[in-house]
C-alpha atoms as a PDB file:
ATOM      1  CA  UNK A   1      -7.031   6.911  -7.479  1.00  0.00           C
ATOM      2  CA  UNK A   2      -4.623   6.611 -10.322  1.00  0.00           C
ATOM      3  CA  UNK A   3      -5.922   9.807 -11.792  1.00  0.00           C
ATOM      4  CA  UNK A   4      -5.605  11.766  -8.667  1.00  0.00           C
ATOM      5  CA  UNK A   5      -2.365  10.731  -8.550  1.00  0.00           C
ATOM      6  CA  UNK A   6      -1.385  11.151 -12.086  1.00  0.00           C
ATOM      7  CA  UNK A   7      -1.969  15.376 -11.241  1.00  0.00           C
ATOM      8  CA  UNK A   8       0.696  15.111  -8.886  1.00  0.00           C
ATOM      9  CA  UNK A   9       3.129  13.751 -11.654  1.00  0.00           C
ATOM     10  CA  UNK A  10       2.614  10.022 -10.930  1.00  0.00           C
ATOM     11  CA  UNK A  11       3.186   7.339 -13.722  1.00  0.00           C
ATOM     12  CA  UNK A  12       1.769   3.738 -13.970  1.00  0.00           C
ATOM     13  CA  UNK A  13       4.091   1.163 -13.327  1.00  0.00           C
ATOM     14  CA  UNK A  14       3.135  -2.747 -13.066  1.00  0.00           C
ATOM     15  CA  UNK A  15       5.158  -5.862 -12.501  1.00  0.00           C
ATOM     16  CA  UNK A  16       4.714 -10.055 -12.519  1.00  0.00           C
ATOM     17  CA  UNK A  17       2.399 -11.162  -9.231  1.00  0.00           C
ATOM     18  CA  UNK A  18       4.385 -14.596  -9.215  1.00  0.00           C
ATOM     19  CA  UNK A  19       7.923 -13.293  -8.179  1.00  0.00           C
ATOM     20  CA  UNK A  20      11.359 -14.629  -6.624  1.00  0.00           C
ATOM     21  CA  UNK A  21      12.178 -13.875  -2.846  1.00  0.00           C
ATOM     22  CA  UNK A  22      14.907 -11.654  -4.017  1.00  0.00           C
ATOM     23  CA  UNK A  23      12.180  -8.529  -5.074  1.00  0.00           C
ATOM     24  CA  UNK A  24       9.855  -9.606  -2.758  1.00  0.00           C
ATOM     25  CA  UNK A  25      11.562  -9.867   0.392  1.00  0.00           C
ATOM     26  CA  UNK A  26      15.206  -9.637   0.129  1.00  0.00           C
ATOM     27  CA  UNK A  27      15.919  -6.369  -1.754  1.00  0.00           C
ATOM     28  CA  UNK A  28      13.319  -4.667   1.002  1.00  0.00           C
ATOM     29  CA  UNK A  29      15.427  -5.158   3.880  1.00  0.00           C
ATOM     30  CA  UNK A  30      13.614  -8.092   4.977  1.00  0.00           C
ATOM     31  CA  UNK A  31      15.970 -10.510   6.857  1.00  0.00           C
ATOM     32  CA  UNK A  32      16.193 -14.181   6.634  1.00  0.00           C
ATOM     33  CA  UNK A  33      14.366 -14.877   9.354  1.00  0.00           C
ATOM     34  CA  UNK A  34      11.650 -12.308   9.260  1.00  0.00           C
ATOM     35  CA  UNK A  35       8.166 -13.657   9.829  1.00  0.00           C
ATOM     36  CA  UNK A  36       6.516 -12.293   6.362  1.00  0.00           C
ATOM     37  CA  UNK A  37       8.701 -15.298   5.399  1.00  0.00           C
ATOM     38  CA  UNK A  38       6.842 -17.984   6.975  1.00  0.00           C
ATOM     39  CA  UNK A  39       3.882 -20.019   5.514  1.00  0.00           C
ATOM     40  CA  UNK A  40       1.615 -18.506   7.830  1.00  0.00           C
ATOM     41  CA  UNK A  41       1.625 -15.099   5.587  1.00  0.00           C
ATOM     42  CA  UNK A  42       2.556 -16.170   2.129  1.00  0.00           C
ATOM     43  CA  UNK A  43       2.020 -18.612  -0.463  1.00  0.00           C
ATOM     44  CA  UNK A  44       4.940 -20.344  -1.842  1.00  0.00           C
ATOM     45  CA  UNK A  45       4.971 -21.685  -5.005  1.00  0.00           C
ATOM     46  CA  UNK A  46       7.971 -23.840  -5.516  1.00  0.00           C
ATOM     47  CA  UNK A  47      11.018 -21.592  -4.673  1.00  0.00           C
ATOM     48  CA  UNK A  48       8.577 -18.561  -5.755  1.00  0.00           C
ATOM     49  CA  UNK A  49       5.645 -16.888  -4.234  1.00  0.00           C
ATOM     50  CA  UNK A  50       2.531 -14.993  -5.130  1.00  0.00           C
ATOM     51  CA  UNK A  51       3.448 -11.441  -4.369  1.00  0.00           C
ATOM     52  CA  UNK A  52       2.610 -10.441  -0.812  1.00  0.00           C
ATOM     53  CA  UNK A  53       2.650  -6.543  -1.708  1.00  0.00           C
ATOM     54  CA  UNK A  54       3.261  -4.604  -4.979  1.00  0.00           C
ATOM     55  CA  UNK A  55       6.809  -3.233  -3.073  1.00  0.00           C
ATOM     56  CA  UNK A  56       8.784  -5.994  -5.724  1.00  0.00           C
ATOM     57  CA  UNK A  57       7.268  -3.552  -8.669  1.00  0.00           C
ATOM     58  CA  UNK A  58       9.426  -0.739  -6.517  1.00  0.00           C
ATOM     59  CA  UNK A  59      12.482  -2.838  -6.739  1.00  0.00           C
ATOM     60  CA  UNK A  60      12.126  -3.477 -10.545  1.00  0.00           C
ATOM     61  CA  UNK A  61      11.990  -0.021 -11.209  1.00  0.00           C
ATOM     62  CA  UNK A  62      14.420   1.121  -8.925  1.00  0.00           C
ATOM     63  CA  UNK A  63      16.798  -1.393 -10.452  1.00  0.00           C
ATOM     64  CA  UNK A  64      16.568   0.210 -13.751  1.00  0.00           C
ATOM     65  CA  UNK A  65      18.199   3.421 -12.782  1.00  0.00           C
ATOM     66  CA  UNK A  66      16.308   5.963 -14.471  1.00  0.00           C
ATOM     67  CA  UNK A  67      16.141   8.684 -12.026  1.00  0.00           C
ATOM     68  CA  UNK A  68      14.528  10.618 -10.231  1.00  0.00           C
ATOM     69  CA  UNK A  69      11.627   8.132  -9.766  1.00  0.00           C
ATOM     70  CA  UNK A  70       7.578   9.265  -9.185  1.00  0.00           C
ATOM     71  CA  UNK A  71       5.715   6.329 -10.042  1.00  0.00           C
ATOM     72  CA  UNK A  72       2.267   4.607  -8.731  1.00  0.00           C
ATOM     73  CA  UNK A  73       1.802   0.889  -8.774  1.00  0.00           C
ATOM     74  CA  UNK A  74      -1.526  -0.785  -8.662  1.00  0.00           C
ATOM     75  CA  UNK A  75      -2.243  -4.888  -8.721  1.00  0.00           C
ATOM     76  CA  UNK A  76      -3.627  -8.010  -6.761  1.00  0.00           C
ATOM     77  CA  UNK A  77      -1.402  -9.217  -3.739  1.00  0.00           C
ATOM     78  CA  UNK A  78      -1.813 -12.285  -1.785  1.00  0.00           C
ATOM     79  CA  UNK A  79      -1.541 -13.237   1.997  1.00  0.00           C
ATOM     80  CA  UNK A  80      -2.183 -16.355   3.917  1.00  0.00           C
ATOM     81  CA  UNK A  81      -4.431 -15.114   6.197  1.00  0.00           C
ATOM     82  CA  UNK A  82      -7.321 -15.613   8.057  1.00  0.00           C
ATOM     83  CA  UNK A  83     -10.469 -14.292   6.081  1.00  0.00           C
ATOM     84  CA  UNK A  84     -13.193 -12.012   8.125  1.00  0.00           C
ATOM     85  CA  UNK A  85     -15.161  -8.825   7.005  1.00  0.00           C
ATOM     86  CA  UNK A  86     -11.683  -6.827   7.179  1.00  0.00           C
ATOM     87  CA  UNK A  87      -8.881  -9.052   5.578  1.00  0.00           C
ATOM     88  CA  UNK A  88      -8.745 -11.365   2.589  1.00  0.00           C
ATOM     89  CA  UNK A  89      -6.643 -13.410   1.383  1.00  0.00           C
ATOM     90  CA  UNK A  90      -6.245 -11.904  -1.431  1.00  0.00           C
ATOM     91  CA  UNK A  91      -6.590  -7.875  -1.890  1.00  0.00           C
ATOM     92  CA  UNK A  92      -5.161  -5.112  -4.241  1.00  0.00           C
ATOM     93  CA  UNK A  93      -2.992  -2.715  -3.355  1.00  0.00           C
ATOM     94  CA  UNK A  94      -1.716   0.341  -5.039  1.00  0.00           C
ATOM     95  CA  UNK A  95       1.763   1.712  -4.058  1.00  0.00           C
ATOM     96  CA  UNK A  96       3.913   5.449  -4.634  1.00  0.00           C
ATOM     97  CA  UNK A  97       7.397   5.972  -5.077  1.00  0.00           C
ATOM     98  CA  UNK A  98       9.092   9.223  -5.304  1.00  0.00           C
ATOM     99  CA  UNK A  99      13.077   9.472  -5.356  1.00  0.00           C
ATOM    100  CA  UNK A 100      14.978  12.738  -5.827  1.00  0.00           C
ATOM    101  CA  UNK A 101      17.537  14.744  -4.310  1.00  0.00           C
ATOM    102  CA  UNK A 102      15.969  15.797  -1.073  1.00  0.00           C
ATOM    103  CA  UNK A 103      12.948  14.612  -0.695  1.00  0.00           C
ATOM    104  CA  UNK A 104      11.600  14.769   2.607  1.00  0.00           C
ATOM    105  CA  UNK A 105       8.723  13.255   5.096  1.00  0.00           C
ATOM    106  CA  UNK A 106       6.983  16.352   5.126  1.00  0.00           C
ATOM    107  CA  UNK A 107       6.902  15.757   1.153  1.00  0.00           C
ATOM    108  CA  UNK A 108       5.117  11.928   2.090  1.00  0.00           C
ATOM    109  CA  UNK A 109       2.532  13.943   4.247  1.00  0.00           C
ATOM    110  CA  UNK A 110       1.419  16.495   1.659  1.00  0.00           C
ATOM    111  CA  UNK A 111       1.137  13.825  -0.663  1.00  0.00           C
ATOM    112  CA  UNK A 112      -0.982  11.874   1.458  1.00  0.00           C
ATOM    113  CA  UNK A 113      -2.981  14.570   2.587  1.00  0.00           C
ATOM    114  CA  UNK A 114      -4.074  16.018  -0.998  1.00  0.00           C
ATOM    115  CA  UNK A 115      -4.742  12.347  -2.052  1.00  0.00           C
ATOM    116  CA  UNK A 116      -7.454  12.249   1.074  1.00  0.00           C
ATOM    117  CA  UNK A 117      -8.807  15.594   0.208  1.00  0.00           C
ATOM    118  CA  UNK A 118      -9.079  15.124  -3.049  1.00  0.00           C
ATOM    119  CA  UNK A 119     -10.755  11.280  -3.049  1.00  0.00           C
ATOM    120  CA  UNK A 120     -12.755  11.534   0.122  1.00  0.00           C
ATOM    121  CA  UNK A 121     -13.323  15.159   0.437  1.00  0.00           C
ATOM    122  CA  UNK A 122     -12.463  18.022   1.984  1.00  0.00           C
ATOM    123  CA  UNK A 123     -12.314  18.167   5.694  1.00  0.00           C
ATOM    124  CA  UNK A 124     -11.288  14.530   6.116  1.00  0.00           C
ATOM    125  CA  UNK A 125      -9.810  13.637   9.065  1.00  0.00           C
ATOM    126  CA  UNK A 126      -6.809  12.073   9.080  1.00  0.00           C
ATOM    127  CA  UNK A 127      -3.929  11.019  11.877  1.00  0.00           C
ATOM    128  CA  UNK A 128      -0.352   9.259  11.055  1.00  0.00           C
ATOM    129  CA  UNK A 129       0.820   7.050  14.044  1.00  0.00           C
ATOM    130  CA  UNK A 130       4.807   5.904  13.930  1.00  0.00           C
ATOM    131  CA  UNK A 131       5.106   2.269  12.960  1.00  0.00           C
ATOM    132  CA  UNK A 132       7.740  -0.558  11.671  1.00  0.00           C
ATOM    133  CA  UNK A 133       8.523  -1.960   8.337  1.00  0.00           C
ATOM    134  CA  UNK A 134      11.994  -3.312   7.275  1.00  0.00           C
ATOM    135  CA  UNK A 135      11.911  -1.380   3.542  1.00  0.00           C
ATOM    136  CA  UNK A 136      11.278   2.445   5.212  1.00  0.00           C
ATOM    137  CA  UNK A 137      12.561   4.410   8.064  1.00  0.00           C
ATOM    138  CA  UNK A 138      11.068   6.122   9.419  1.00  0.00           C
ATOM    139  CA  UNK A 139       7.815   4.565   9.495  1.00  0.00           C
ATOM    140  CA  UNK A 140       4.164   5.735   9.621  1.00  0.00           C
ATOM    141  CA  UNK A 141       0.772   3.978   8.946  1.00  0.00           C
ATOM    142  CA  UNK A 142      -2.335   6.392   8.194  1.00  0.00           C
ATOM    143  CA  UNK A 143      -5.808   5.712   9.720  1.00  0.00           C
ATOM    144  CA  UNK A 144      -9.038   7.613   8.391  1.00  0.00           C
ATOM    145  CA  UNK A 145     -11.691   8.789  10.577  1.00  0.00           C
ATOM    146  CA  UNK A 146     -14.656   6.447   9.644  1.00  0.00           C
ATOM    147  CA  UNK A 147     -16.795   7.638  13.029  1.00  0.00           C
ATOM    148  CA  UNK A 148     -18.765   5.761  15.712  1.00  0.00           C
ATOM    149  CA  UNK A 149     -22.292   6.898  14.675  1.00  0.00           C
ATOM    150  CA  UNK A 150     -23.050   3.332  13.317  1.00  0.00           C
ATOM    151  CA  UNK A 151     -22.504  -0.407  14.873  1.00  0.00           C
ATOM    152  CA  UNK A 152     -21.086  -1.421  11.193  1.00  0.00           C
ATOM    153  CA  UNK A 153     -18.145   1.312  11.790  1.00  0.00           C
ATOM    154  CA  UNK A 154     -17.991   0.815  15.253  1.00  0.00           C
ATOM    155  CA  UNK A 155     -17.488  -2.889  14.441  1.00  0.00           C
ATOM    156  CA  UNK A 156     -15.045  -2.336  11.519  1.00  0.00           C
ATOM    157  CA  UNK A 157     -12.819   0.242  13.473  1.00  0.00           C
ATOM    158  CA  UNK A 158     -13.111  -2.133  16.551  1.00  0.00           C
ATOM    159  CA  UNK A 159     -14.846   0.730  18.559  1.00  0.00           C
ATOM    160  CA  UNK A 160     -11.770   3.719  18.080  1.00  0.00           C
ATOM    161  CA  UNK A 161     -13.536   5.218  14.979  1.00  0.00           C
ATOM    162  CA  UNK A 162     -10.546   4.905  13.358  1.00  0.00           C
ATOM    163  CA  UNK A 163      -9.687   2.910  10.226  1.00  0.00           C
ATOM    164  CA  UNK A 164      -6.002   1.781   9.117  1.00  0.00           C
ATOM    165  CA  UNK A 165      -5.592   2.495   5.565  1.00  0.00           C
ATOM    166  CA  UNK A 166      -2.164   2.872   4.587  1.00  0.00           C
ATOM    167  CA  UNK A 167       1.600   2.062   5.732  1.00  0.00           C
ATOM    168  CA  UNK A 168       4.478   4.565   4.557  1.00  0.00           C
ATOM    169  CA  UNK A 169       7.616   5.685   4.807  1.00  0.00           C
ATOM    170  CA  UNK A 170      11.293   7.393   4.084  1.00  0.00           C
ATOM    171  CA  UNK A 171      12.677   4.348   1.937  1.00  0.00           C
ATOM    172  CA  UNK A 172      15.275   2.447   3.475  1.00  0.00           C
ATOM    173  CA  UNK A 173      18.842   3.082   2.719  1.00  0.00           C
ATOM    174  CA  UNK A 174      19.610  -0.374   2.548  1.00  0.00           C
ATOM    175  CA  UNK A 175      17.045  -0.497  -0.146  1.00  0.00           C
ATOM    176  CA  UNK A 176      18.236   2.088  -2.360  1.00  0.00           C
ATOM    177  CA  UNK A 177      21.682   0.482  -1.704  1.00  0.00           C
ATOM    178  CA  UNK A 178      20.648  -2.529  -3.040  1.00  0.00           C
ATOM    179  CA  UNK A 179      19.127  -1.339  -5.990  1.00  0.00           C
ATOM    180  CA  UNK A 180      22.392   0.562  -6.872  1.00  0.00           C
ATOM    181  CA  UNK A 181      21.081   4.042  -5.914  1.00  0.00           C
ATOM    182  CA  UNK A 182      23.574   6.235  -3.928  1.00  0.00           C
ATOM    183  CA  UNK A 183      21.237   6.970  -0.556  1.00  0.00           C
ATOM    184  CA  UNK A 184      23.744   9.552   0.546  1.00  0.00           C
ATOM    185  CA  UNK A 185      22.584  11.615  -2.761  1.00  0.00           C
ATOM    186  CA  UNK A 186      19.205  10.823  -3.079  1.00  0.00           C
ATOM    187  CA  UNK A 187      16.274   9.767  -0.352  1.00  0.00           C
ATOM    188  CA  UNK A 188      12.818   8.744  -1.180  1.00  0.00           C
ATOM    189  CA  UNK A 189       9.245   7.735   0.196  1.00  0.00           C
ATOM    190  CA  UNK A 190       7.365   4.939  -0.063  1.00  0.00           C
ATOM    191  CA  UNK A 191       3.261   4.632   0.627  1.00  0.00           C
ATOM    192  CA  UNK A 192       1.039   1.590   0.451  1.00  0.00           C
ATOM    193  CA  UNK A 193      -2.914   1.349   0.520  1.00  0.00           C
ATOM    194  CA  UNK A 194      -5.892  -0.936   0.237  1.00  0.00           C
ATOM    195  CA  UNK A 195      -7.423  -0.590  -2.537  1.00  0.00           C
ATOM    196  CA  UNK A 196     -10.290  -2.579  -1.155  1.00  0.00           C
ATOM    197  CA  UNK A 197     -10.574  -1.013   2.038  1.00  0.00           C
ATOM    198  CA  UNK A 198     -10.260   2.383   0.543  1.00  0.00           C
ATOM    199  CA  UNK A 199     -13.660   1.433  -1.601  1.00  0.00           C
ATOM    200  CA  UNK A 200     -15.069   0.189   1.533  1.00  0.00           C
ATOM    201  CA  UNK A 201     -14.547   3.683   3.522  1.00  0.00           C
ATOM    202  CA  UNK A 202     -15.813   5.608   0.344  1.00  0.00           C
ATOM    203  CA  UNK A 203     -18.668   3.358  -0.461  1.00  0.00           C
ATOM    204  CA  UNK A 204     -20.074   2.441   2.944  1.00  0.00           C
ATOM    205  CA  UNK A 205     -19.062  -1.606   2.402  1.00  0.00           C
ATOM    206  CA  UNK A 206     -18.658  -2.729   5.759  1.00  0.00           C
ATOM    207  CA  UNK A 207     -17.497  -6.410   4.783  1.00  0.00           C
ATOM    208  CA  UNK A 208     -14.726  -6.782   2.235  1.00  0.00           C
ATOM    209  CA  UNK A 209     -16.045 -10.512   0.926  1.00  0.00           C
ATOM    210  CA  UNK A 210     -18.722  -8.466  -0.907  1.00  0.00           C
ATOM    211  CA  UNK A 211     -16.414  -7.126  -3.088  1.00  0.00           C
ATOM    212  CA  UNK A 212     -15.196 -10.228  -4.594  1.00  0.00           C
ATOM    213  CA  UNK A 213     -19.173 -12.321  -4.284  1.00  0.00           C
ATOM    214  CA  UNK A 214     -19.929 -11.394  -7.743  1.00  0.00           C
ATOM    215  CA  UNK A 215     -23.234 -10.604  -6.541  1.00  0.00           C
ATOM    216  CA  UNK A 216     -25.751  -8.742  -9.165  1.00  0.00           C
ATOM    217  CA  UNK A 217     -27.296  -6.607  -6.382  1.00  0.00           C
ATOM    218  CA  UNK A 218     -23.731  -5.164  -5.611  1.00  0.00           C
ATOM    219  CA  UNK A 219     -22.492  -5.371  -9.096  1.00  0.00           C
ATOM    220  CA  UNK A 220     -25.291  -3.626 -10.439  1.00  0.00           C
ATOM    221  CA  UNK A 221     -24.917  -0.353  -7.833  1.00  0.00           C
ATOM    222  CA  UNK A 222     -21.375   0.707  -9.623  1.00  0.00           C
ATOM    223  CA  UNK A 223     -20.450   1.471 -13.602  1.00  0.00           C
ATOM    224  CA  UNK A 224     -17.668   0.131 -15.461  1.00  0.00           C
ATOM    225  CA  UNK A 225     -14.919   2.951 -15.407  1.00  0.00           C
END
């Protein structure tokens, strides 16, 4: 994944998993009362919490003013949730950035697009339906087709055929705002994924606990990269 997007002009970023609410919640346009804040999604330690997506790598960054900004952030992110053969409670996550003078939505789609082409093939369908998250607007999550032909997708997809894979976005104005970036100069997009899900699809997993089992018999079926 990093590789793919490396050809696009993608560099590695990374940033501390343990952060303050300020990068993870309050410089992405999340407000006070917002539910992402309760204890039913995240795990608090003290007056800090384990990072609930790596967006607070996007706000370091950001914060540092070097621009324009292309940059791909990979890591381990934690949620309180529920776990079952599609969530976790803990996951990773790899995230884009790209700010510049102009940058579009249609600029987010290509992106997107060539990443699916080029990971799971060509000919992959893929469909963006409009969604909500406080850090981009407009807002779009991605779904994959993963098909019907089999009770394990049927089951995973909850009988549409279609998997969930990514959330993304025009970033926020208040976000650049707050990160001391003029947003009447310069726009941006933002794009999340599943790293775990994403092997799932690719490798034909059909219950994300195997991935973290430590299992020999799954172990053993993939190399060391």
């Amino acid at each position: 994944m990093v590789n793919i997007f490396s050809t696009l002009g993608f560099d590695l970023a990374e940033g501390p998993e343990i952060e303050d609410d300020y990068h993870n919640f309050g410089a992405l346009n999340f407000a006070d009362d917002h539910p992402a804040r309760d204890m039913q999604d995240t795990f608090f330690i003290g007056e800090h919490v384990l990072r609930t997506h790596t967006s607070s790598v996007q706000i370091r960054e950001m914060k540092k003013g070097k621009l324009p900004l292309r940059l791909i952030m990979p890591g381990r992110v934690y949620r309180n949730e529920a776990v079952s053969s599609r969530s976790n409670c803990f996951f990773h996550q790899i995230e884009g950035l790209y700010i510049d003078e102009s940058v579009s939505f249609a600029d987010l789609k290509q992106t997107l697009y060539y990443f699916v082409q080029q990971f799971f093939g060509e000919g992959t369908r893929v469909r963006f339906r409009a969604s909500y998250f406080p850090f981009t607007e407009p807002s779009a999550e991605m779904d994959i087709w993963a098909g019907l032909d089999t009770e394990e997708n049927r089951r995973l997809t909850k009988g549409t055929g279609w998997l969930e894979v990514l959330g993304c976005g025009m970033v926020h104005p208040n976000v650049l705002e707050s990160c001391g970036i003029d947003s009447e100069k310069y726009t941006g997009f933002a794009f999340g994924m599943g790293i775990d899900r994403i092997t799932m699809l690719k490798y034909g997993i059909n219950d994300i606990r195997d991935l973290f089992v430590n299992d020999i018999r799954m172990l053993s079926q993939f190399a060391g990269v």
